[in-house]
Protein backbone atom coordinates (compact mmCIF):
# COMPACT_ATOMS: atom_id res chain seq x y z
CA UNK A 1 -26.94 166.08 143.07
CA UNK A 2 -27.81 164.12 140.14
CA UNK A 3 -31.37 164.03 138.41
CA UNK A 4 -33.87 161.42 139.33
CA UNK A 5 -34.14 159.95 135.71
CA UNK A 6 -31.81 158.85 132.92
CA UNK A 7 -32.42 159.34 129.23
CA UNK A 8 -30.96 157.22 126.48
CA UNK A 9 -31.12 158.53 123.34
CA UNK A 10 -31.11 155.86 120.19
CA UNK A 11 -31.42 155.68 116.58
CA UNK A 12 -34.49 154.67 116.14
CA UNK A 13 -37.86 152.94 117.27
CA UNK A 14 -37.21 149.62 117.55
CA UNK A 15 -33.79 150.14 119.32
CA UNK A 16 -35.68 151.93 121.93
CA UNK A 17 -38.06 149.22 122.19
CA UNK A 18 -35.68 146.98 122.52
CA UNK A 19 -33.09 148.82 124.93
CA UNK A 20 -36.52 149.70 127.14
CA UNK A 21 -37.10 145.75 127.71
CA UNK A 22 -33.85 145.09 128.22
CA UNK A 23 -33.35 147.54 131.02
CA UNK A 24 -35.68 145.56 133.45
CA UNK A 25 -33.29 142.21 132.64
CA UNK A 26 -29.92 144.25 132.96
CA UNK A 27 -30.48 146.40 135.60
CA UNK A 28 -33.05 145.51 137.42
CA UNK A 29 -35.73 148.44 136.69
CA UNK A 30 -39.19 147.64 137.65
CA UNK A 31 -41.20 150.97 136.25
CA UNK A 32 -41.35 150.61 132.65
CA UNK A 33 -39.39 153.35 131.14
CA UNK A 34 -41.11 155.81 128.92
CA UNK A 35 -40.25 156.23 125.31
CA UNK A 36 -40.57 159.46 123.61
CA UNK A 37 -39.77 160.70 119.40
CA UNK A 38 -37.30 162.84 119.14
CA UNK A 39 -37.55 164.77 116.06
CA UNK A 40 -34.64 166.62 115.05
CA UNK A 41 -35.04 170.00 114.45
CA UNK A 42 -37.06 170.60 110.73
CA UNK A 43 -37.65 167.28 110.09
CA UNK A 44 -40.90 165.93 109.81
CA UNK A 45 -40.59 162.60 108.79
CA UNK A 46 -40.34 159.93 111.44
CA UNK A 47 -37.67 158.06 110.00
CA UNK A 48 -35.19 160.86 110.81
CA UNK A 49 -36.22 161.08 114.44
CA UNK A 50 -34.57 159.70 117.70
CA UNK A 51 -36.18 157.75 120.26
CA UNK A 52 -35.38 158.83 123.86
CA UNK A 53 -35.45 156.10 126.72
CA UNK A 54 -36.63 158.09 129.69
CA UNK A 55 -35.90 155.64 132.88
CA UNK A 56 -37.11 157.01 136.35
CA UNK A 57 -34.35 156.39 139.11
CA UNK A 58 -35.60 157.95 142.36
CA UNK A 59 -33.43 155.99 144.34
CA UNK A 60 -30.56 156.76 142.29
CA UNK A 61 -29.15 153.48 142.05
CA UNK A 62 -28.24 152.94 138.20
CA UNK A 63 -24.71 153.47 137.32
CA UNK A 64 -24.41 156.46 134.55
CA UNK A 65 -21.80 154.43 132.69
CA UNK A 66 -23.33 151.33 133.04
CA UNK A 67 -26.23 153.05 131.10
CA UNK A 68 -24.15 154.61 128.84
CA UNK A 69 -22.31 151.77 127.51
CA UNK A 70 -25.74 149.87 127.55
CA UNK A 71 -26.90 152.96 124.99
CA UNK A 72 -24.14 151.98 122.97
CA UNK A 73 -25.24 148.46 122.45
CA UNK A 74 -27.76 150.14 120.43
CA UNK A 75 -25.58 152.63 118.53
CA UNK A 76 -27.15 155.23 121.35
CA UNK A 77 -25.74 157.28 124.52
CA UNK A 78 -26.85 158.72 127.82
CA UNK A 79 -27.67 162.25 127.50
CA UNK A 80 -25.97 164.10 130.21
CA UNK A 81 -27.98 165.67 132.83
């Protein structure tokens, strides 16, 4: 059984931004998806962090590789469950 939500995981801020508007356009999701910095281990400056894409799917509708060529778009990926 897969998990309820899908998180993309991209470069940078404005990607996520970006890919997070898109997603209602593309694929139809209606509750806005929640971004969230990823800092990478020991770095403290922001410009080295990821930005996750965390998009709720209780109906488990979106298509995993749909999603994850969609996080490419953006130079990102789906994080498997």
């Amino acid at each position: 059984m897969s998990d309820e939500k899908h998180v993309l995981v991209l470069p940078d801020r404005d990607a996520a931004e970006e890919a997070a508007e898109e997603l209602a356009g593309r694929f139809g999701v209606t509750d806005e998806p929640q971004l969230v910095r990823d800092a990478l281990a020991g770095e403290d400056d922001a410009e080295d962090a990821q930005w996750l894409v965390v998009v709720e799917d209780p109906d488990q509708r979106l298509d995993a590789a749909a999603l994850d060529a969609f996080a490419a778009e953006y130079e990102g990926w789906l994080e498997a469950p």
